[in-house]
C-alpha atoms as a PDB file:
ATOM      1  CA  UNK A   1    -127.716 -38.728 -40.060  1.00  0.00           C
ATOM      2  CA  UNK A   2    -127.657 -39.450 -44.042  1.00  0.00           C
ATOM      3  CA  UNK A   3    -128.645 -42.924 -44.756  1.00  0.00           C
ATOM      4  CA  UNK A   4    -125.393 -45.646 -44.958  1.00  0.00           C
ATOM      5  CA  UNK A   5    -124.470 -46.736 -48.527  1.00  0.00           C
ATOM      6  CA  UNK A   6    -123.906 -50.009 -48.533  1.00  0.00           C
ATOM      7  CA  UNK A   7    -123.513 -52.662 -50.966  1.00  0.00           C
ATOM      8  CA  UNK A   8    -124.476 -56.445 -51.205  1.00  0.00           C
ATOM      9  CA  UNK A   9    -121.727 -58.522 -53.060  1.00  0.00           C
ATOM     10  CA  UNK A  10    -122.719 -62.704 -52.920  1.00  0.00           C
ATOM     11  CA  UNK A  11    -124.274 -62.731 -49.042  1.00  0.00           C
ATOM     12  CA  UNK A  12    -121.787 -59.560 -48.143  1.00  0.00           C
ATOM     13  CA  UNK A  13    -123.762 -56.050 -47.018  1.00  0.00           C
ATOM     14  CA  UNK A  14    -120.599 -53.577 -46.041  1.00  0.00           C
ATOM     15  CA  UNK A  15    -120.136 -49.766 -46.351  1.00  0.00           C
ATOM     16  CA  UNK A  16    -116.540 -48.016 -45.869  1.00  0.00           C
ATOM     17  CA  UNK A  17    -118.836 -44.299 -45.502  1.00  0.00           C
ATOM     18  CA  UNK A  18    -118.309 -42.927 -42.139  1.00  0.00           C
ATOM     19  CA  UNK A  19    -121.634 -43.386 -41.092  1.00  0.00           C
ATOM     20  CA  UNK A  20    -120.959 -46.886 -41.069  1.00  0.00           C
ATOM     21  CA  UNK A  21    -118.038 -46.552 -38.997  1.00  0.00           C
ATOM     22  CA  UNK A  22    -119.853 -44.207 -36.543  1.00  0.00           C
ATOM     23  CA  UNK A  23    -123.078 -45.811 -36.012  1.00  0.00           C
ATOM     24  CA  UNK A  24    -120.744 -48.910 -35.211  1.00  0.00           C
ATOM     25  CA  UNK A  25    -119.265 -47.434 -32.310  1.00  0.00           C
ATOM     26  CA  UNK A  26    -122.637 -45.525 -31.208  1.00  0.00           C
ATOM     27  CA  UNK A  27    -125.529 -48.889 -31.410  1.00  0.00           C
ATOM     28  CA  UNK A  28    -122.611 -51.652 -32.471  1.00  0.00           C
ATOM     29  CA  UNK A  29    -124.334 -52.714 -35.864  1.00  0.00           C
ATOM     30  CA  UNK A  30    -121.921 -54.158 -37.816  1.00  0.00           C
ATOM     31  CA  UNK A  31    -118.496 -55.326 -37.686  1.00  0.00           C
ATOM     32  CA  UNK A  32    -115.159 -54.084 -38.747  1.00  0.00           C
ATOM     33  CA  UNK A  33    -113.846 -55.798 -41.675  1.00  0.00           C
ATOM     34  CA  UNK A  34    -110.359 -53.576 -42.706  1.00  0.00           C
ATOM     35  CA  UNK A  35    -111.567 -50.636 -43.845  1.00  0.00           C
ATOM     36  CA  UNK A  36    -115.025 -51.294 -43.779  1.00  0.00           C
ATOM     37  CA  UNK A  37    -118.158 -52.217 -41.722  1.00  0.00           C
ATOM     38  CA  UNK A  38    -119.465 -55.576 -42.516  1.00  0.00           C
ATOM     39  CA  UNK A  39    -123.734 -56.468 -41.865  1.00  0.00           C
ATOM     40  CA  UNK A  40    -125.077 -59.444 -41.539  1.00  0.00           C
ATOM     41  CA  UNK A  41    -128.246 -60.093 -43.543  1.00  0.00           C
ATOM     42  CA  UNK A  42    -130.793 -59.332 -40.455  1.00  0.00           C
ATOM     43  CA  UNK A  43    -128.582 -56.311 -39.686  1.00  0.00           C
ATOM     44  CA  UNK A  44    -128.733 -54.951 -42.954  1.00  0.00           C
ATOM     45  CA  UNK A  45    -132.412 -55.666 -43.055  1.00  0.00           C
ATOM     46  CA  UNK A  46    -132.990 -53.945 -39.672  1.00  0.00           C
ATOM     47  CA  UNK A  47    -131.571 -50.475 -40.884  1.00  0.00           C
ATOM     48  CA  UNK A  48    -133.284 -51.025 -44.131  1.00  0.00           C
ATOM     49  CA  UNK A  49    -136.385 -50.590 -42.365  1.00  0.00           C
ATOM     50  CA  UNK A  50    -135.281 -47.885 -39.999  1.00  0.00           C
ATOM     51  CA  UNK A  51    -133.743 -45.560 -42.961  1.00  0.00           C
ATOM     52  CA  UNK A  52    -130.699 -45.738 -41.802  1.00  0.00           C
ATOM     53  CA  UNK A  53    -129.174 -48.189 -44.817  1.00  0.00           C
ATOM     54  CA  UNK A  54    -129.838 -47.722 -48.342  1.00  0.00           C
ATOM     55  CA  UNK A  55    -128.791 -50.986 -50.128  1.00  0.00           C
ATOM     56  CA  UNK A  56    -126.840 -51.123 -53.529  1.00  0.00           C
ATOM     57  CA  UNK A  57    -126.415 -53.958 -55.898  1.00  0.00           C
ATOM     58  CA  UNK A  58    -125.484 -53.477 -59.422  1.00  0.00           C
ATOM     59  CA  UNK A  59    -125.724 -49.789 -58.963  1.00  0.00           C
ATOM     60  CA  UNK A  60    -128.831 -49.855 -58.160  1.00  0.00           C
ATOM     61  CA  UNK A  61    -130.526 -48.961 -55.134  1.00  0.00           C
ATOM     62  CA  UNK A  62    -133.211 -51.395 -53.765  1.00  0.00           C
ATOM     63  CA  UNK A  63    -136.533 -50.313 -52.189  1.00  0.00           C
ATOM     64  CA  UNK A  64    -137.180 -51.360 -48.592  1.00  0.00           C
ATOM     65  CA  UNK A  65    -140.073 -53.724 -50.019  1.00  0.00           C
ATOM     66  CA  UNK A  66    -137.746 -55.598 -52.060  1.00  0.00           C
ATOM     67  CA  UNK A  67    -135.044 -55.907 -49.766  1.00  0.00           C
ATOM     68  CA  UNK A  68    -136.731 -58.877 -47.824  1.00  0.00           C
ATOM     69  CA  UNK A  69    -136.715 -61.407 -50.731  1.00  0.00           C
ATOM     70  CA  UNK A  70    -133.493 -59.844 -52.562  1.00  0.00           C
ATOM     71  CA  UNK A  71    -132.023 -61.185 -48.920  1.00  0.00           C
ATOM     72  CA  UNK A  72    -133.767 -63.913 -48.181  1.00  0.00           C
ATOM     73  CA  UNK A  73    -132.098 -65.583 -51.813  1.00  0.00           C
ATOM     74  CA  UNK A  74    -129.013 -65.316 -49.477  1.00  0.00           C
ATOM     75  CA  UNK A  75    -130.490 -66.918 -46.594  1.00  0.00           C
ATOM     76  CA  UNK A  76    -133.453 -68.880 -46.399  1.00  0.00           C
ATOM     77  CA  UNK A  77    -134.274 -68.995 -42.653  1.00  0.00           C
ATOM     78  CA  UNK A  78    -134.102 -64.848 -42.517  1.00  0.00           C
ATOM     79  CA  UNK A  79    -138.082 -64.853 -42.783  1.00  0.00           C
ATOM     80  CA  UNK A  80    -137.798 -66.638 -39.209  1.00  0.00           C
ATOM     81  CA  UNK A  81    -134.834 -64.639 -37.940  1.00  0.00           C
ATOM     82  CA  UNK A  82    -135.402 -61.501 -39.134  1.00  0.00           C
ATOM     83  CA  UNK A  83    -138.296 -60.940 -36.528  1.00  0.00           C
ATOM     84  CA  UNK A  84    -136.096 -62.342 -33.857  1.00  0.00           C
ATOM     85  CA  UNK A  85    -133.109 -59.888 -34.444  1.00  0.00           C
ATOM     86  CA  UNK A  86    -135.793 -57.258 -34.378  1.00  0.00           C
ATOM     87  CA  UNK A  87    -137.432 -58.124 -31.419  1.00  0.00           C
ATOM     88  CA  UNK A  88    -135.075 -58.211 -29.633  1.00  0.00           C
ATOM     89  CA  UNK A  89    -132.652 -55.178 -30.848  1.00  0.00           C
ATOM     90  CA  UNK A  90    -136.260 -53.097 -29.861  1.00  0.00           C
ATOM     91  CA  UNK A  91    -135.759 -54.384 -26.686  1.00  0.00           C
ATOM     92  CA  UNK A  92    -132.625 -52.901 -26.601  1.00  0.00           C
ATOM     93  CA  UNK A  93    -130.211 -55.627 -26.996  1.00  0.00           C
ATOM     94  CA  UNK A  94    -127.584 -55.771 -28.761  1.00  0.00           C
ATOM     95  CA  UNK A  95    -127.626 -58.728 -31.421  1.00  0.00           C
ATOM     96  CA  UNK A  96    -124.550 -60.932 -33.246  1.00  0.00           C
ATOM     97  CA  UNK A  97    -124.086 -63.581 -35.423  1.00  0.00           C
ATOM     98  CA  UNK A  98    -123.690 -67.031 -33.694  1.00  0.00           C
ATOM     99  CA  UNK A  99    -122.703 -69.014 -36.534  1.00  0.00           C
ATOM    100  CA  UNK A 100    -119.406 -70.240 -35.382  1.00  0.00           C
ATOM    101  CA  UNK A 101    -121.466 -71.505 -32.766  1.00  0.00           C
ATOM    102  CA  UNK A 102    -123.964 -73.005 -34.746  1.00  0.00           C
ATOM    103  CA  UNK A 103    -126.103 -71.051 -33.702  1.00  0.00           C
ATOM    104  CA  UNK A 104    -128.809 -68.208 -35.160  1.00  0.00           C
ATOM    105  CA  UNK A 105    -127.665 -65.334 -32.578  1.00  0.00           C
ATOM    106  CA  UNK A 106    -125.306 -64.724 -29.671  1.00  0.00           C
ATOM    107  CA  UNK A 107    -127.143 -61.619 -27.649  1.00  0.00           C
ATOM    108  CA  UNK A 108    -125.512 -59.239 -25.192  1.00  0.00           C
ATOM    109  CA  UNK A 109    -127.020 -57.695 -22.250  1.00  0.00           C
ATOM    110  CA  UNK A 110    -128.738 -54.259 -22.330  1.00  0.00           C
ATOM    111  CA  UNK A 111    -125.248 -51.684 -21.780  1.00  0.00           C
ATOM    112  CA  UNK A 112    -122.794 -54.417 -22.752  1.00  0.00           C
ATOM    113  CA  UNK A 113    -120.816 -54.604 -25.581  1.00  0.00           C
ATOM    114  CA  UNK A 114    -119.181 -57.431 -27.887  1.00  0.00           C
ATOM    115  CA  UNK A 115    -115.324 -57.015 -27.232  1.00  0.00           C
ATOM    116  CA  UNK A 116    -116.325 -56.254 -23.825  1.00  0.00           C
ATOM    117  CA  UNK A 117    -118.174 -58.754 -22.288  1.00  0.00           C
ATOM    118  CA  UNK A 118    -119.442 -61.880 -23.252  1.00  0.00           C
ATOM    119  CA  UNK A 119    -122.831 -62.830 -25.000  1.00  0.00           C
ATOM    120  CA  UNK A 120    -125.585 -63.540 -21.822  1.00  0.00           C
ATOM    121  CA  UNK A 121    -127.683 -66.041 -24.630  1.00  0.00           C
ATOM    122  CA  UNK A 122    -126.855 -68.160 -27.462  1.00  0.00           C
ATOM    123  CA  UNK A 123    -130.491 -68.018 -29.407  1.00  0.00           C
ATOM    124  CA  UNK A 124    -131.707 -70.540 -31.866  1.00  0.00           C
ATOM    125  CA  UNK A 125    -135.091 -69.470 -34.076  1.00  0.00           C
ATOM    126  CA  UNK A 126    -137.652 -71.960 -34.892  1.00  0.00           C
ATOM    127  CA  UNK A 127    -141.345 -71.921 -36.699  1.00  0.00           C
ATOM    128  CA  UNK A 128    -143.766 -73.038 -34.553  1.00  0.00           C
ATOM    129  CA  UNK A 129    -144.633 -75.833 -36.527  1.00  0.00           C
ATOM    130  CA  UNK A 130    -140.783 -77.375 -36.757  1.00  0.00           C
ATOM    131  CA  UNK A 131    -140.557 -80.414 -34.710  1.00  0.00           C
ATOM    132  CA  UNK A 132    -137.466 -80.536 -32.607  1.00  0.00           C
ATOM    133  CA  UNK A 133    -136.045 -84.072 -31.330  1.00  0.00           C
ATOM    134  CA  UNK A 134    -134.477 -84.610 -28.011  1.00  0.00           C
ATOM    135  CA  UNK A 135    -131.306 -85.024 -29.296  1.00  0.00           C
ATOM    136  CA  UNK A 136    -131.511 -81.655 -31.599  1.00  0.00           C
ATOM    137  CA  UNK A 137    -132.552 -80.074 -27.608  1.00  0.00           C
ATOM    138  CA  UNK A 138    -129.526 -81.412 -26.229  1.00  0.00           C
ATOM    139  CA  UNK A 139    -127.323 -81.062 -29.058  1.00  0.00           C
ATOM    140  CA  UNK A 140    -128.173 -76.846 -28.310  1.00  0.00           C
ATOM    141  CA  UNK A 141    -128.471 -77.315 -24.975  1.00  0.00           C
ATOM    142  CA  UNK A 142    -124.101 -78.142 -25.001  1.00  0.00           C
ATOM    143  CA  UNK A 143    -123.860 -75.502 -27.515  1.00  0.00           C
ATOM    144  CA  UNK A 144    -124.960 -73.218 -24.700  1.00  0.00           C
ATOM    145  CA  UNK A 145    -123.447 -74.805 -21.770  1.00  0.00           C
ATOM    146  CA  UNK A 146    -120.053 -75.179 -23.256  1.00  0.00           C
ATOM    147  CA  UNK A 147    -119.810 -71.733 -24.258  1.00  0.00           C
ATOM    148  CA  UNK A 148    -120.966 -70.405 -21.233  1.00  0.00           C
ATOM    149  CA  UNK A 149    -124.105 -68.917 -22.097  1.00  0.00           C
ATOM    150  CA  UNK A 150    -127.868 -69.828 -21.677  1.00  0.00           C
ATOM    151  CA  UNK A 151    -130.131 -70.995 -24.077  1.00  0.00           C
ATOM    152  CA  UNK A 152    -132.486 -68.799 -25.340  1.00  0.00           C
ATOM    153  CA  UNK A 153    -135.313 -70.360 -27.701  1.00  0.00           C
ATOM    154  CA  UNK A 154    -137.157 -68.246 -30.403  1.00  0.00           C
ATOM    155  CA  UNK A 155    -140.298 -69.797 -31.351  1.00  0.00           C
ATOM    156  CA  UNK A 156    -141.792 -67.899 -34.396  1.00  0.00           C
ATOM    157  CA  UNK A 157    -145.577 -67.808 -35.564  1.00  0.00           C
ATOM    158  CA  UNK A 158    -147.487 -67.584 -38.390  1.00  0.00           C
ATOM    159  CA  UNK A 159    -147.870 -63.830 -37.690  1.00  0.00           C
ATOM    160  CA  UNK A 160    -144.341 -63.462 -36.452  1.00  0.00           C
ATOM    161  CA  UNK A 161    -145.223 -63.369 -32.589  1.00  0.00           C
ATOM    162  CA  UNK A 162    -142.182 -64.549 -31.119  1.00  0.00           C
ATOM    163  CA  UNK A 163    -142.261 -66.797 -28.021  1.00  0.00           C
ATOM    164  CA  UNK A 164    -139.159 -66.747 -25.883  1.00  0.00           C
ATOM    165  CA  UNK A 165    -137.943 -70.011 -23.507  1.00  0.00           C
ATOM    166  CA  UNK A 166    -134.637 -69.827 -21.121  1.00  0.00           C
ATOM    167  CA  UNK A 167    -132.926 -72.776 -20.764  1.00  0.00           C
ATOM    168  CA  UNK A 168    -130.290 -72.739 -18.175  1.00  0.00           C
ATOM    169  CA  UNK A 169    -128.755 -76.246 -16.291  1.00  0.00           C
ATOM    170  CA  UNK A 170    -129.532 -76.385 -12.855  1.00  0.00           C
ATOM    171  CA  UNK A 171    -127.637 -78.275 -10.276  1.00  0.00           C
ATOM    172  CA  UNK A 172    -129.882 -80.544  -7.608  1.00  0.00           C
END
């Protein structure tokens, strides 16, 4: 498969080349935005890295080193979610923005699909060192609950390690 063209405009990667359109339907990266297929940042990163996006702004292609900070000027937590969306779309899952949600990501369960079933997890990615009050918990904890999902905590390391932590109510 010849690498997507796709461009960055403000915080917007999207590509209207069929590839786009195909690997959509094949892995579900991306979403359709009219005509085209819209990435998020960590998305676009993602297939950066795999050589399956080249990224144009101004014309210009950027190399896969300088791709990280040209993206990270659109969002500073990517250095913490970035390893998250990776982790776990090697694992197989399939990864979406939560922001409506206020949220980092909404994952779906290996074989499912967005449009066809809902998220299993509503993730939020920390650093390790953040400090996290028991009303910021609880605050996510709703987020989760109310949309019918579990909690799924990302804790991020110094060397990227991600820890992982299920939250789920339980009824006594």
């Amino acid at each position: 498969m010849e690498a997507i063209q796709a461009h960055i405009i403000g915080e917007i990667v999207s590509s209207n080349s069929s590839e786009a359109h195909s690997l959509h339907k094949k892995s579900g990266f991306g979403e359709p935005k009219g005509e085209k297929i819209q990435y998020t940042l960590s998305e676009a990163l993602y297939l950066i890295e795999s050589g399956k996006l080249d990224l144009i702004s101004g014309g210009k292609k950027i190399l896969k080193k300088e791709a990280m900070k040209k993206l990270q000027t659109k969002d500073r937590k990517l250095q913490i979610k970035y390893p998250v969306f990776k982790d776990l779309r090697d694992r197989g899952y399939i990864v979406k923005t939560a922001l409506k949600f206020g949220a980092d990501f909404r994952v779906y369960e290996k074989g499912s699909r967005p449009g066809n079933t809902h998220a299993k997890w509503v993730v939020f990615c920390e650093h390790e060192s953040k400090k996290t009050s028991w009303h910021e918990f609880s605050a996510k904890n709703r987020v989760a609950h109310s949309t019918k999902k579990k909690l799924l905590l990302a804790i991020v390391d110094e060397e990227s390690d991600i820890s992982y932590y299920e939250v789920a109510w339980v009824r006594p």
